[in-house]
PDB file of N, CA and C in Angstrom:
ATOM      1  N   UNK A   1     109.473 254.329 -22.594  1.00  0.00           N
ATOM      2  CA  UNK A   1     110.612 255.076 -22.098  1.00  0.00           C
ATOM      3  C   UNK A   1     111.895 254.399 -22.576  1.00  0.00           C
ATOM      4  N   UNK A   2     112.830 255.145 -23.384  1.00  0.00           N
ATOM      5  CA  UNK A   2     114.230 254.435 -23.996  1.00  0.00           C
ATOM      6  C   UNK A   2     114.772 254.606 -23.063  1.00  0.00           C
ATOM      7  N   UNK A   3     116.216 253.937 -23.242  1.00  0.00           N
ATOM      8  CA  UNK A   3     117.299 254.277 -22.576  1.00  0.00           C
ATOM      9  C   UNK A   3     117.946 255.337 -22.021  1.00  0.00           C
ATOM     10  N   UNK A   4     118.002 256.376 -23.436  1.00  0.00           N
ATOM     11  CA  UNK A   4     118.665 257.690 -23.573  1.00  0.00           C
ATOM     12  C   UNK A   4     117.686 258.954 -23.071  1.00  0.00           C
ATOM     13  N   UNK A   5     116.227 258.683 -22.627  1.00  0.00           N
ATOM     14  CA  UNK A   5     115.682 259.952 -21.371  1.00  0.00           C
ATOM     15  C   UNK A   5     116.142 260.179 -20.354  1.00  0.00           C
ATOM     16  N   UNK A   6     116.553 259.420 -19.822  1.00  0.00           N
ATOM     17  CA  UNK A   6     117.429 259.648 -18.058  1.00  0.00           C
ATOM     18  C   UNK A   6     118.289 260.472 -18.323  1.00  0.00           C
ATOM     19  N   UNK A   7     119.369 260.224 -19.229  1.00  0.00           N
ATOM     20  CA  UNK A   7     120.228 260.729 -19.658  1.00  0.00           C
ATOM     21  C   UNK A   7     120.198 262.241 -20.373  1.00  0.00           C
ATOM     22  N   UNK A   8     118.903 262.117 -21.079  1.00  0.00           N
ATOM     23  CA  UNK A   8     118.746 263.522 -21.541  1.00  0.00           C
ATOM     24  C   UNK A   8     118.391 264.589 -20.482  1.00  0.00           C
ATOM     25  N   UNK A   9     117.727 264.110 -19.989  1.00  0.00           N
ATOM     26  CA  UNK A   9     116.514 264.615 -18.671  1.00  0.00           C
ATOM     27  C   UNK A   9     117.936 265.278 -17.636  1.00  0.00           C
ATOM     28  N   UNK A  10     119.092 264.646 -17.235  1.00  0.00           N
ATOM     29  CA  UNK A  10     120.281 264.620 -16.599  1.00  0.00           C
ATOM     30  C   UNK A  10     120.955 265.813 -17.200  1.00  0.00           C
ATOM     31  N   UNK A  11     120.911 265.815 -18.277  1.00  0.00           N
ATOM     32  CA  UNK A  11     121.882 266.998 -19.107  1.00  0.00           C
ATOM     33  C   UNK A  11     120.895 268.306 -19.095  1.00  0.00           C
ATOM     34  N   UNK A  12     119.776 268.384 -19.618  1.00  0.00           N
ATOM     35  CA  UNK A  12     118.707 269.562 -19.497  1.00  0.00           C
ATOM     36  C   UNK A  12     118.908 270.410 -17.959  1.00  0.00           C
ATOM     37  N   UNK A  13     118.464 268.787 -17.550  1.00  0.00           N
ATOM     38  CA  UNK A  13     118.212 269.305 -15.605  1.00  0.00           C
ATOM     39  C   UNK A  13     119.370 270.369 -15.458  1.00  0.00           C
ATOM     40  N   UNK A  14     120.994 269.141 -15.306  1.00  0.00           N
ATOM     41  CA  UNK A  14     121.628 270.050 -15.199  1.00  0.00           C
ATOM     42  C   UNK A  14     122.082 271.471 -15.878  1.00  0.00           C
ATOM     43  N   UNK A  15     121.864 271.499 -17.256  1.00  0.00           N
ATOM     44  CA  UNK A  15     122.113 272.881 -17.809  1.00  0.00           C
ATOM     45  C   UNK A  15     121.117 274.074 -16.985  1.00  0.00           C
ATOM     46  N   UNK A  16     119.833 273.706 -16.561  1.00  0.00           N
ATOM     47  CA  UNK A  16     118.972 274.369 -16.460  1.00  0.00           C
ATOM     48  C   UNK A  16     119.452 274.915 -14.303  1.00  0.00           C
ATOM     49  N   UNK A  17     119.786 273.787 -14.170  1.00  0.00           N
ATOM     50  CA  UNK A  17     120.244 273.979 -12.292  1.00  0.00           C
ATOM     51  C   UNK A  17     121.537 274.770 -13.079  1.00  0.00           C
ATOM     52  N   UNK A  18     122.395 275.046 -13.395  1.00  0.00           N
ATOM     53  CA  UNK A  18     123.466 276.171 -14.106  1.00  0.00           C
ATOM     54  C   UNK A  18     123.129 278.113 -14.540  1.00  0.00           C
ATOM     55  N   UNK A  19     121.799 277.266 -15.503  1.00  0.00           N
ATOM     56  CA  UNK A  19     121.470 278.459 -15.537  1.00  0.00           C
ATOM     57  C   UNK A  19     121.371 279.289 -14.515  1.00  0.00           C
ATOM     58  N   UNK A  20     119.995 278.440 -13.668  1.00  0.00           N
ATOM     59  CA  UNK A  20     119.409 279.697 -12.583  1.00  0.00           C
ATOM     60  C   UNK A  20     120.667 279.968 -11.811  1.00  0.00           C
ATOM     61  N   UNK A  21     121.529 278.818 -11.276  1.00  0.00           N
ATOM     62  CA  UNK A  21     122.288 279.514 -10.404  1.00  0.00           C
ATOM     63  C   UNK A  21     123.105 280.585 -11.127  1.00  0.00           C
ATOM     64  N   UNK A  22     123.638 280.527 -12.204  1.00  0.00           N
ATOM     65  CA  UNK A  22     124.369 281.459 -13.038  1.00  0.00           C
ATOM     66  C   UNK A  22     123.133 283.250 -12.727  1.00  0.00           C
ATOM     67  N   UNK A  23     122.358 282.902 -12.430  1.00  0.00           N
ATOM     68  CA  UNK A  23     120.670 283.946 -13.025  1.00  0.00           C
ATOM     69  C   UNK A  23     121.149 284.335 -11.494  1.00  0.00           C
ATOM     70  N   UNK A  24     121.147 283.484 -10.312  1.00  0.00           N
ATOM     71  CA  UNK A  24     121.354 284.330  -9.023  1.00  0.00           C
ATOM     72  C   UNK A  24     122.569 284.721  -8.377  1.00  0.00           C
ATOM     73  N   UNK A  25     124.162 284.603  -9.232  1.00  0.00           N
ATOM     74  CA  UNK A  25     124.993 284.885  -9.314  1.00  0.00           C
ATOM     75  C   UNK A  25     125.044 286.194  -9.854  1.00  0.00           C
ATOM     76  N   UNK A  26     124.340 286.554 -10.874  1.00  0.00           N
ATOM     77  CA  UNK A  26     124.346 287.543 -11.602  1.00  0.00           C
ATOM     78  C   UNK A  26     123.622 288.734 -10.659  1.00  0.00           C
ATOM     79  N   UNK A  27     122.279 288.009 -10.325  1.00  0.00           N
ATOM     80  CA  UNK A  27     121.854 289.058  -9.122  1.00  0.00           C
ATOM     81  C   UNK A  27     122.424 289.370  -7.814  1.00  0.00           C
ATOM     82  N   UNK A  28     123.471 288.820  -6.909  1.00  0.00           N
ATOM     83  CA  UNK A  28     123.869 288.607  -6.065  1.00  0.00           C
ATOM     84  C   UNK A  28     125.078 289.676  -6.440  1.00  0.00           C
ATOM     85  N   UNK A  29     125.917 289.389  -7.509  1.00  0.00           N
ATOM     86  CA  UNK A  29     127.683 290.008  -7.318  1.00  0.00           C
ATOM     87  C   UNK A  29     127.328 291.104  -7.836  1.00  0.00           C
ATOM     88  N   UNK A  30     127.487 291.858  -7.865  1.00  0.00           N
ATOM     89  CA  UNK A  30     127.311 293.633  -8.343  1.00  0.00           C
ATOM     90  C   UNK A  30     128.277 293.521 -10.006  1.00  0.00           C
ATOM     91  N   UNK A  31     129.176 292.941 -10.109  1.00  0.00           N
ATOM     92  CA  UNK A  31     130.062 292.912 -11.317  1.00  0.00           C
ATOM     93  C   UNK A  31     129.430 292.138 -11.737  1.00  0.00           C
ATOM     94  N   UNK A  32     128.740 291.442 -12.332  1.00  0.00           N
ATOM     95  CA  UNK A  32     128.016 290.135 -13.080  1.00  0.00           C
ATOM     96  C   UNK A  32     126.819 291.027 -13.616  1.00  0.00           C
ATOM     97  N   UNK A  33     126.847 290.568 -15.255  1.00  0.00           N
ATOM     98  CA  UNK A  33     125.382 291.469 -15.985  1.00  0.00           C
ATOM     99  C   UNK A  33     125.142 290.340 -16.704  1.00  0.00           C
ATOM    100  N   UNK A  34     123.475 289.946 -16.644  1.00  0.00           N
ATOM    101  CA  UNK A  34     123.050 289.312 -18.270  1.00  0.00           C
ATOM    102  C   UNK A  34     122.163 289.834 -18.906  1.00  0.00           C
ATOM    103  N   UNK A  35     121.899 289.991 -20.274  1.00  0.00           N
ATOM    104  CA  UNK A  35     120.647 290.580 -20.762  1.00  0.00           C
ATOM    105  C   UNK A  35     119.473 289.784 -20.771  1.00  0.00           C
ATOM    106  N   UNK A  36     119.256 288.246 -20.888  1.00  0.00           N
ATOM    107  CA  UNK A  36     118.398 287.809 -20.912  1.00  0.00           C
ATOM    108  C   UNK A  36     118.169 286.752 -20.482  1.00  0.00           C
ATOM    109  N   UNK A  37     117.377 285.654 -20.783  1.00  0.00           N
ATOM    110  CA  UNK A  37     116.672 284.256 -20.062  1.00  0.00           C
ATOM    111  C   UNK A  37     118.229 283.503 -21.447  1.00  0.00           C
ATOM    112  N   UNK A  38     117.737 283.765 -22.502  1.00  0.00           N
ATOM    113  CA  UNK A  38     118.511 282.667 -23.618  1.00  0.00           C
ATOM    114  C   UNK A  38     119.908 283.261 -23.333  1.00  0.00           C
ATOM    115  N   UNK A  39     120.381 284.466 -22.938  1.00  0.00           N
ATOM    116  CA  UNK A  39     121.746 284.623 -22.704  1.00  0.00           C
ATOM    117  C   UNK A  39     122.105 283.749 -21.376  1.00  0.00           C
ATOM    118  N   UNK A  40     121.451 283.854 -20.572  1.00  0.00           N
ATOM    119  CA  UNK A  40     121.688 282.459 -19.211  1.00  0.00           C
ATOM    120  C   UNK A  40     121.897 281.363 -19.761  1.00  0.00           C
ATOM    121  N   UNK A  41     121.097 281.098 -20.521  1.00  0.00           N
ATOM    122  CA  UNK A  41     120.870 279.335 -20.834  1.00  0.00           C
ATOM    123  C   UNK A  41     122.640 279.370 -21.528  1.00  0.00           C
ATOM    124  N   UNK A  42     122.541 279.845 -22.491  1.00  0.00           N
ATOM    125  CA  UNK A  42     123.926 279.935 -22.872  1.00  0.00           C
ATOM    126  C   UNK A  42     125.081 280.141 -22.446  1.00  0.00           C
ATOM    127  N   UNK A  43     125.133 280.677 -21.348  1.00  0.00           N
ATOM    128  CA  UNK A  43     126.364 280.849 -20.987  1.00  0.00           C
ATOM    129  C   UNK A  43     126.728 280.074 -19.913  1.00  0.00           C
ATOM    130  N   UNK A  44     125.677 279.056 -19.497  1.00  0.00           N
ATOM    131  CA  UNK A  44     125.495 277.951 -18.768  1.00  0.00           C
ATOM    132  C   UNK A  44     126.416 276.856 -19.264  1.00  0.00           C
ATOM    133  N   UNK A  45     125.612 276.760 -21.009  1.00  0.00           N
ATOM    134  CA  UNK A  45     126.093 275.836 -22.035  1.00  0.00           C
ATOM    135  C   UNK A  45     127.622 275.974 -21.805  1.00  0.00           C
ATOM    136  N   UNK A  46     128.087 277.240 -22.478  1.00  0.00           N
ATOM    137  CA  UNK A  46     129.485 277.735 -22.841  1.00  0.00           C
ATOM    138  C   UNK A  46     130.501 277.567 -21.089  1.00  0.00           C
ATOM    139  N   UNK A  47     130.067 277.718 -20.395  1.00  0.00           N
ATOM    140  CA  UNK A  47     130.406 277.030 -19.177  1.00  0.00           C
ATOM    141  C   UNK A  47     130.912 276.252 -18.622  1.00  0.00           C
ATOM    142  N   UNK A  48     129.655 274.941 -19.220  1.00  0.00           N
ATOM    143  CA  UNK A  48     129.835 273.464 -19.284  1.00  0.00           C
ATOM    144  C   UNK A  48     131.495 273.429 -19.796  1.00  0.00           C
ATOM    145  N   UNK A  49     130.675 273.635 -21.109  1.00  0.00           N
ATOM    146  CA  UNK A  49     132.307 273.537 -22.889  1.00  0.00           C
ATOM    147  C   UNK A  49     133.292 273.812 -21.502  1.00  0.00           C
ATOM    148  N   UNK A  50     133.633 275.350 -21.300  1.00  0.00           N
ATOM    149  CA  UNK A  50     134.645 275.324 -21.080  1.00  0.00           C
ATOM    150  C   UNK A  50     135.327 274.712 -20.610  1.00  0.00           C
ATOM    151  N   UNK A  51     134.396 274.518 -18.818  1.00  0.00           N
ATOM    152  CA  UNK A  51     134.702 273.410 -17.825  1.00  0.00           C
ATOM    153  C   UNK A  51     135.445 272.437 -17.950  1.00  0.00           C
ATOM    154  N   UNK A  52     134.750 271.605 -19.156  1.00  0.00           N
ATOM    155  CA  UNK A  52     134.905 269.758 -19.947  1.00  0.00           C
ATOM    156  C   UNK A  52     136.562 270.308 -20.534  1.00  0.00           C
ATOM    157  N   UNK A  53     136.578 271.428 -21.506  1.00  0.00           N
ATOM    158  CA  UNK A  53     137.814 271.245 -22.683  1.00  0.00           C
ATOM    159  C   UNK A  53     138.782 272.093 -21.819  1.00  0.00           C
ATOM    160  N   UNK A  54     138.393 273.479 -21.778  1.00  0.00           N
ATOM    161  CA  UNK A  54     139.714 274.524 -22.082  1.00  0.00           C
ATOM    162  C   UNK A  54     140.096 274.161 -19.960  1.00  0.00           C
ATOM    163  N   UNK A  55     139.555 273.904 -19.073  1.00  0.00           N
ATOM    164  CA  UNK A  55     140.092 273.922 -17.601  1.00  0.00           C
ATOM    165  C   UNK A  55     141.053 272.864 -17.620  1.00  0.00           C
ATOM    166  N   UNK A  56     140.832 271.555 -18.172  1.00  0.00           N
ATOM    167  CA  UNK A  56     142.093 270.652 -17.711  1.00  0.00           C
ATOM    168  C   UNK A  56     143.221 270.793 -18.485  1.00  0.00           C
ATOM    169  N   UNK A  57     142.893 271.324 -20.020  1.00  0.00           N
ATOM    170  CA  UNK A  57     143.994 272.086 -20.384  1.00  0.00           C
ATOM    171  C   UNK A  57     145.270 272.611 -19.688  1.00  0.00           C
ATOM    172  N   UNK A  58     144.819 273.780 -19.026  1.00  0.00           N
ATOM    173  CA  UNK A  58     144.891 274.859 -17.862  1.00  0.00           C
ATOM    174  C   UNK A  58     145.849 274.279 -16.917  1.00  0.00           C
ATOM    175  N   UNK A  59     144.716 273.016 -16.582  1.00  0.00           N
ATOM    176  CA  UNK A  59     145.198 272.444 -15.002  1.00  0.00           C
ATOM    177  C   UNK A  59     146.603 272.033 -15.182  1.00  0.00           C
ATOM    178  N   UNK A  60     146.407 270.933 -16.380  1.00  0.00           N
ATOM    179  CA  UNK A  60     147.792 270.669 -16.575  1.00  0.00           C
ATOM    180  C   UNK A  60     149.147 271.718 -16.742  1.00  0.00           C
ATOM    181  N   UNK A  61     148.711 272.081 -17.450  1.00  0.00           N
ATOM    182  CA  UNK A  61     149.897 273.296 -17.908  1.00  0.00           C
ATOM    183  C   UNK A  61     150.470 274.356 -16.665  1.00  0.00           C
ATOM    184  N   UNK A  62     149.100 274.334 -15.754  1.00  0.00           N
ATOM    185  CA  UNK A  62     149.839 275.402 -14.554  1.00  0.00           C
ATOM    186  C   UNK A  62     150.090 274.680 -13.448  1.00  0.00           C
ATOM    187  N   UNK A  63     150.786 272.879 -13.714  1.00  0.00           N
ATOM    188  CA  UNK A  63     150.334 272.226 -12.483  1.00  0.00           C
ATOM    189  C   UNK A  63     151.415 272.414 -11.568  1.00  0.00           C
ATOM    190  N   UNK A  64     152.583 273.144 -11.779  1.00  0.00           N
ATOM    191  CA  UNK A  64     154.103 273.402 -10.881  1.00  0.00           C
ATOM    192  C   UNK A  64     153.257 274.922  -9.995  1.00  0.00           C
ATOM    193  N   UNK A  65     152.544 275.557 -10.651  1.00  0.00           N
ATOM    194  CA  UNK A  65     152.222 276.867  -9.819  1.00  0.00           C
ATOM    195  C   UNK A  65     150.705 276.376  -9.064  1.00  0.00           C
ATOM    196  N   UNK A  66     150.193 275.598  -9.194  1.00  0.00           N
ATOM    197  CA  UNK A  66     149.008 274.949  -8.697  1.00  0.00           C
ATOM    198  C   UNK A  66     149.225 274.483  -6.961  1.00  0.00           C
ATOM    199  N   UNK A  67     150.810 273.516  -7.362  1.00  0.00           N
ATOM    200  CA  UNK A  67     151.246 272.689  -6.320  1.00  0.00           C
ATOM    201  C   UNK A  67     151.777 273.798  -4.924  1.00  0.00           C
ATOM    202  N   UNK A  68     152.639 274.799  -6.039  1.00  0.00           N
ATOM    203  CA  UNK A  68     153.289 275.596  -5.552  1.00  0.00           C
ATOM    204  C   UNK A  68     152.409 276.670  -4.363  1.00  0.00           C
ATOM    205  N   UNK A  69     151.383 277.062  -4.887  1.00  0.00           N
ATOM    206  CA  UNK A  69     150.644 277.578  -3.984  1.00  0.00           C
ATOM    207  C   UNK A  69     149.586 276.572  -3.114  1.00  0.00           C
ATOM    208  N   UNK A  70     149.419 275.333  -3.052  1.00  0.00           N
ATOM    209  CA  UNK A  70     149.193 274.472  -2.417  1.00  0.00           C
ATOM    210  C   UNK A  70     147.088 274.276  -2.978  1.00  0.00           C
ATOM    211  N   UNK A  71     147.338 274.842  -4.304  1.00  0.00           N
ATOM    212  CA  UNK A  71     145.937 274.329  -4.729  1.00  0.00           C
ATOM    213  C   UNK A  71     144.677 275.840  -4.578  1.00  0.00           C
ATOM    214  N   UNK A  72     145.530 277.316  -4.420  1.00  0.00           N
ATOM    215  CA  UNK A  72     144.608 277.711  -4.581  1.00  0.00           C
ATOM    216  C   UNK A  72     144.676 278.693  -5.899  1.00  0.00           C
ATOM    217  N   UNK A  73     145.588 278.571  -6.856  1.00  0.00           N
ATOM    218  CA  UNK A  73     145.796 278.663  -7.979  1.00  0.00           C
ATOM    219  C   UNK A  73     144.718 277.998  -8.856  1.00  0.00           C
ATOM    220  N   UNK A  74     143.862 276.956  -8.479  1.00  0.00           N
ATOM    221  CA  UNK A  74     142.817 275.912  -9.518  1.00  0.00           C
ATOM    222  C   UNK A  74     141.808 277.008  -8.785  1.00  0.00           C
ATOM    223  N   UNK A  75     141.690 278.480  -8.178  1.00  0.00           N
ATOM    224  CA  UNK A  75     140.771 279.632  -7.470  1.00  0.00           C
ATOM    225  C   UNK A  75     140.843 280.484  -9.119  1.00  0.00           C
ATOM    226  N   UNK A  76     141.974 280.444  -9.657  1.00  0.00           N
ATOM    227  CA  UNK A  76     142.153 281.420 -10.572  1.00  0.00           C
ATOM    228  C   UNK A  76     141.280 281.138 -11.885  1.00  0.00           C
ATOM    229  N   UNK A  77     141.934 279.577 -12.008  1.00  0.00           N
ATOM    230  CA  UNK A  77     141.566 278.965 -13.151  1.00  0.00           C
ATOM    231  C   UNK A  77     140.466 279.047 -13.283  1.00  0.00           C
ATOM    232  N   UNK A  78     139.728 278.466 -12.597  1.00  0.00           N
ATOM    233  CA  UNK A  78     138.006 278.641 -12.282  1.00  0.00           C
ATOM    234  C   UNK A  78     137.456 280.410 -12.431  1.00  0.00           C
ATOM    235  N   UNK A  79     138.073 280.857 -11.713  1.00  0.00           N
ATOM    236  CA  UNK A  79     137.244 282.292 -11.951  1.00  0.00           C
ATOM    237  C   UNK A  79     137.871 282.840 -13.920  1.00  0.00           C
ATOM    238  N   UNK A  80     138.433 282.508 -14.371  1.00  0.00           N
ATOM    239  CA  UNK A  80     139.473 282.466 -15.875  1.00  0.00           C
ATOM    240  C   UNK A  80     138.281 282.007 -17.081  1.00  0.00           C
ATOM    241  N   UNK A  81     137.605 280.793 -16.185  1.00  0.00           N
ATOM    242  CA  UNK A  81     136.829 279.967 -16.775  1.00  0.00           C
ATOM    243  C   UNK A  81     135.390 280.840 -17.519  1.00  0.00           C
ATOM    244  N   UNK A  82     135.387 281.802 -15.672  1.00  0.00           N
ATOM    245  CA  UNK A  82     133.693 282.404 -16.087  1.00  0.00           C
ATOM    246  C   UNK A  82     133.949 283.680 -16.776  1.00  0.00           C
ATOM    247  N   UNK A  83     135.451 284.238 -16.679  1.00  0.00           N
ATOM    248  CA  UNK A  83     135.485 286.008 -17.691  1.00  0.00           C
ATOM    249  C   UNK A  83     135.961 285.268 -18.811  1.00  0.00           C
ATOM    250  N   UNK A  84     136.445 283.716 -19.404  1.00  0.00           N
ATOM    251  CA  UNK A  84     136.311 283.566 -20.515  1.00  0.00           C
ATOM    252  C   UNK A  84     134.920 283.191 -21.530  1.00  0.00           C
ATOM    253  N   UNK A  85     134.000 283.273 -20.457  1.00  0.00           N
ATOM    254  CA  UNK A  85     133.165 282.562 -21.015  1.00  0.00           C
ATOM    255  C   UNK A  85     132.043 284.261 -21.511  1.00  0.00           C
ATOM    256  N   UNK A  86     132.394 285.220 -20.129  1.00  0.00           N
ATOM    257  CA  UNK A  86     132.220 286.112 -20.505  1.00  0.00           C
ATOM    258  C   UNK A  86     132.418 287.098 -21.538  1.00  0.00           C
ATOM    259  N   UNK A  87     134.082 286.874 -21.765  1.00  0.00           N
ATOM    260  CA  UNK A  87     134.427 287.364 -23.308  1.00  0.00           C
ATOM    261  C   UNK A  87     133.903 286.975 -24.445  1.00  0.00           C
ATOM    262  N   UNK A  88     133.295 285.979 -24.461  1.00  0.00           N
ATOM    263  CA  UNK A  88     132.987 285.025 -25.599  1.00  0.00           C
ATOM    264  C   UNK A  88     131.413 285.229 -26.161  1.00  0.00           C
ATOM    265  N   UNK A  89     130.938 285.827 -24.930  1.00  0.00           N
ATOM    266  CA  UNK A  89     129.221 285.710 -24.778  1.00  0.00           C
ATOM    267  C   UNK A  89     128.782 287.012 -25.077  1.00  0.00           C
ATOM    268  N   UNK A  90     128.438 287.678 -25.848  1.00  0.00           N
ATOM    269  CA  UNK A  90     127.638 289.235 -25.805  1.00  0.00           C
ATOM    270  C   UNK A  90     126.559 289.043 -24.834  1.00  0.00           C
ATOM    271  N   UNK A  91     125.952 290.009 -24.516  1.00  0.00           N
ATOM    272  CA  UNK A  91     124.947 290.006 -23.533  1.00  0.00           C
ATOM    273  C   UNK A  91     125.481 289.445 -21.905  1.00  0.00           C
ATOM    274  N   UNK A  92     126.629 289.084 -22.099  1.00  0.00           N
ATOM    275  CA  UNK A  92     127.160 288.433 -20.507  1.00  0.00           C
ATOM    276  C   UNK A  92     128.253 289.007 -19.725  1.00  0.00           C
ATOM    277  N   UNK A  93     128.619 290.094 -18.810  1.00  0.00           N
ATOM    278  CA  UNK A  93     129.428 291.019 -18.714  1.00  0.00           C
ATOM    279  C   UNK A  93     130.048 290.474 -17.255  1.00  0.00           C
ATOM    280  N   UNK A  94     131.164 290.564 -17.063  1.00  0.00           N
ATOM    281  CA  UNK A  94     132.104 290.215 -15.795  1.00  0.00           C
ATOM    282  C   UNK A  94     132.927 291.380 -15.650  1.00  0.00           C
ATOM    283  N   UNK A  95     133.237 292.464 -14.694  1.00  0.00           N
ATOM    284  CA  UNK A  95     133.945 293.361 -14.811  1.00  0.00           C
ATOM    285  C   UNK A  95     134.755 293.073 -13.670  1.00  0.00           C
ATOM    286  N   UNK A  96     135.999 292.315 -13.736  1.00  0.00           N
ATOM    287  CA  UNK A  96     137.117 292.216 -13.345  1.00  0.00           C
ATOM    288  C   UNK A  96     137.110 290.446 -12.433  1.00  0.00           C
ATOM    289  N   UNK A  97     138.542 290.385 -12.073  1.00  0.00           N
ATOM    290  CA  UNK A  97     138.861 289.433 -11.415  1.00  0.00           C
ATOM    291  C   UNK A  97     137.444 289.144  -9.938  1.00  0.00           C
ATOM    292  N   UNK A  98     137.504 289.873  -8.950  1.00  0.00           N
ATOM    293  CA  UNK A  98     136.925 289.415  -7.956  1.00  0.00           C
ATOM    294  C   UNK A  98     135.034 289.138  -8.364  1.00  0.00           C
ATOM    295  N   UNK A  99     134.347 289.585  -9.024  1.00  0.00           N
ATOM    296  CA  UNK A  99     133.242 289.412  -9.413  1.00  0.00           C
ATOM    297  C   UNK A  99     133.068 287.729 -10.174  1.00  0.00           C
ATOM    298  N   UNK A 100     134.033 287.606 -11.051  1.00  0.00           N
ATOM    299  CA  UNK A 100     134.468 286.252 -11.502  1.00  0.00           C
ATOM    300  C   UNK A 100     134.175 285.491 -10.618  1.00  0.00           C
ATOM    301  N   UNK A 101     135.504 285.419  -9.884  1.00  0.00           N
ATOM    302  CA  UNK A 101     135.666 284.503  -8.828  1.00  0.00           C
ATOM    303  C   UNK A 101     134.304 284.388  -7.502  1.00  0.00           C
ATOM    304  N   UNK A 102     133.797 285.440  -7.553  1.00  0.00           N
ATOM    305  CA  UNK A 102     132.540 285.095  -6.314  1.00  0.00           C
ATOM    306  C   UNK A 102     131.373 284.757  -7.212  1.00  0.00           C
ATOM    307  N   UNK A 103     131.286 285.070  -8.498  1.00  0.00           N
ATOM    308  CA  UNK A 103     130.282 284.658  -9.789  1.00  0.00           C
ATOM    309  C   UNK A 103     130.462 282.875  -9.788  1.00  0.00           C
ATOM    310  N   UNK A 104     132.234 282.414  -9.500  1.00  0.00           N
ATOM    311  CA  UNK A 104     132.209 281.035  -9.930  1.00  0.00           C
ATOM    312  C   UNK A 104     132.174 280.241  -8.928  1.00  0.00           C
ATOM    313  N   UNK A 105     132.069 280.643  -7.251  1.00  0.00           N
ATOM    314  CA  UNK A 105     131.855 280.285  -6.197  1.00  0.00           C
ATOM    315  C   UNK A 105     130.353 279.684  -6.282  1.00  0.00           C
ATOM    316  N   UNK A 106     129.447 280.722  -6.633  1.00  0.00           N
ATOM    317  CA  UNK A 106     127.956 281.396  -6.387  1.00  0.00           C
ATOM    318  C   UNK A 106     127.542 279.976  -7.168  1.00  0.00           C
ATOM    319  N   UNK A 107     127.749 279.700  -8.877  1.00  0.00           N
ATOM    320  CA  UNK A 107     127.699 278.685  -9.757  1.00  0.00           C
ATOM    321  C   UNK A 107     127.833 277.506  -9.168  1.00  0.00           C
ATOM    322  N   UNK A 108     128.589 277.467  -8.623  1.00  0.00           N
ATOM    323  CA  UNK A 108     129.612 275.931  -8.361  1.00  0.00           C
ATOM    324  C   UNK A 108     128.941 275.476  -6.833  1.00  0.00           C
ATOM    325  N   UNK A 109     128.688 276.377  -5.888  1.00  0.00           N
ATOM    326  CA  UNK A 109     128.236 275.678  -4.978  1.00  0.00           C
ATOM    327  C   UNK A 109     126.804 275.273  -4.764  1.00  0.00           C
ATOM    328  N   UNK A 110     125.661 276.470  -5.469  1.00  0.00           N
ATOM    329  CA  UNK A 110     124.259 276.086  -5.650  1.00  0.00           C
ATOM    330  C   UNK A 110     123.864 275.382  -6.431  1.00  0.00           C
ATOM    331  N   UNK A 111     124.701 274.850  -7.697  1.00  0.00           N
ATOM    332  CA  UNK A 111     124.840 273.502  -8.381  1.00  0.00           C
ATOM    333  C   UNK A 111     124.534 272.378  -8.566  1.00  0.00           C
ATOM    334  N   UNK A 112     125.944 272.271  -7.221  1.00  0.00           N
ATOM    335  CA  UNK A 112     126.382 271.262  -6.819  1.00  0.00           C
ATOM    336  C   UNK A 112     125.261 270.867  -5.367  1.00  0.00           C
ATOM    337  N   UNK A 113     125.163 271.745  -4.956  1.00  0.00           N
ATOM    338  CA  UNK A 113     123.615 271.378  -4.153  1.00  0.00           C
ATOM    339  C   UNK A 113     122.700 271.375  -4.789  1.00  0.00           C
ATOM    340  N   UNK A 114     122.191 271.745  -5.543  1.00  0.00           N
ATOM    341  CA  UNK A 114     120.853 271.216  -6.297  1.00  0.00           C
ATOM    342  C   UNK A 114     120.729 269.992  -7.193  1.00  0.00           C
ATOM    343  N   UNK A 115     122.007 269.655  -8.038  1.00  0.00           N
ATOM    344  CA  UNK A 115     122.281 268.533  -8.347  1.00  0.00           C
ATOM    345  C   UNK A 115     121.813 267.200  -7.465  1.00  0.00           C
ATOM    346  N   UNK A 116     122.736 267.387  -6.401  1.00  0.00           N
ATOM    347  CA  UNK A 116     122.242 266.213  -5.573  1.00  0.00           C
ATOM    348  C   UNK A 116     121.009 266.138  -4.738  1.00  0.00           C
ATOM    349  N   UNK A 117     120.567 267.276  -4.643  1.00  0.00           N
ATOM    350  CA  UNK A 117     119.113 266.980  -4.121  1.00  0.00           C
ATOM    351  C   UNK A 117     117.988 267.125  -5.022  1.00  0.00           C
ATOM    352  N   UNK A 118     118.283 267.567  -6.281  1.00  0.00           N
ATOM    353  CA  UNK A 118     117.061 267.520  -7.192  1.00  0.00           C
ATOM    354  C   UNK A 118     117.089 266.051  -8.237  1.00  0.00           C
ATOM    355  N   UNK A 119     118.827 265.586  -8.307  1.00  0.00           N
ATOM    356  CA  UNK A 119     118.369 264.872  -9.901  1.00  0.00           C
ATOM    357  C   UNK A 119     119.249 263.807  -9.138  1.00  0.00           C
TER     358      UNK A 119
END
């Protein structure tokens, strides 16, 4: 066993705890469509990306209207995150603001619980 399995095993896990929750987001919000198993996995991936690069971007740049509404402006960004990821993805459909946002709730909180109790 190297070094770098934990680590891989960590990144899989989590892409894969993304997916499904992304898979029961999709079944849950009525606005959320995917066509397939590899369109999940992917848009899990593209997710991640965004998350890591294009959100703190964001954060920074909108941080006077962030403050201004006392932090629920980083509500927008986040739901921004999943219809960009949607634009980007064929097979992955978001039809409007509120589906987003309960799509990036749905993601983010079964996650973040499975994270810590699975890995």
């Amino acid at each position: 066993m190297s070094a770098h399995e934990p680590r891989v095993f960590g990144f899989i896990g989590r892409l894969l705890i993304s997916a499904l929750s992304l898979a029961l987001a999709a079944y849950v919000v009525p606005g959320i469509r995917v066509d397939g198993y590899l369109t999940v996995v992917v848009a899990a991936f593209l997710l991640g990306i965004a998350n890591a690069v294009v959100r703190p971007v964001l954060v920074v740049l909108t941080l006077p209207v962030t403050v201004l509404s006392l932090g629920l402006f980083l509500f927008v960004i986040n739901a921004a995150m999943f219809g960009l990821v949607a634009w980007l993805l064929p097979g992955f459909a978001v039809d409007g603001f509120v589906p987003a946002l309960l799509g990036w709730l749905i993601v983010s909180v079964v996650s973040w619980i499975a994270t810590k109790v699975l890995l």
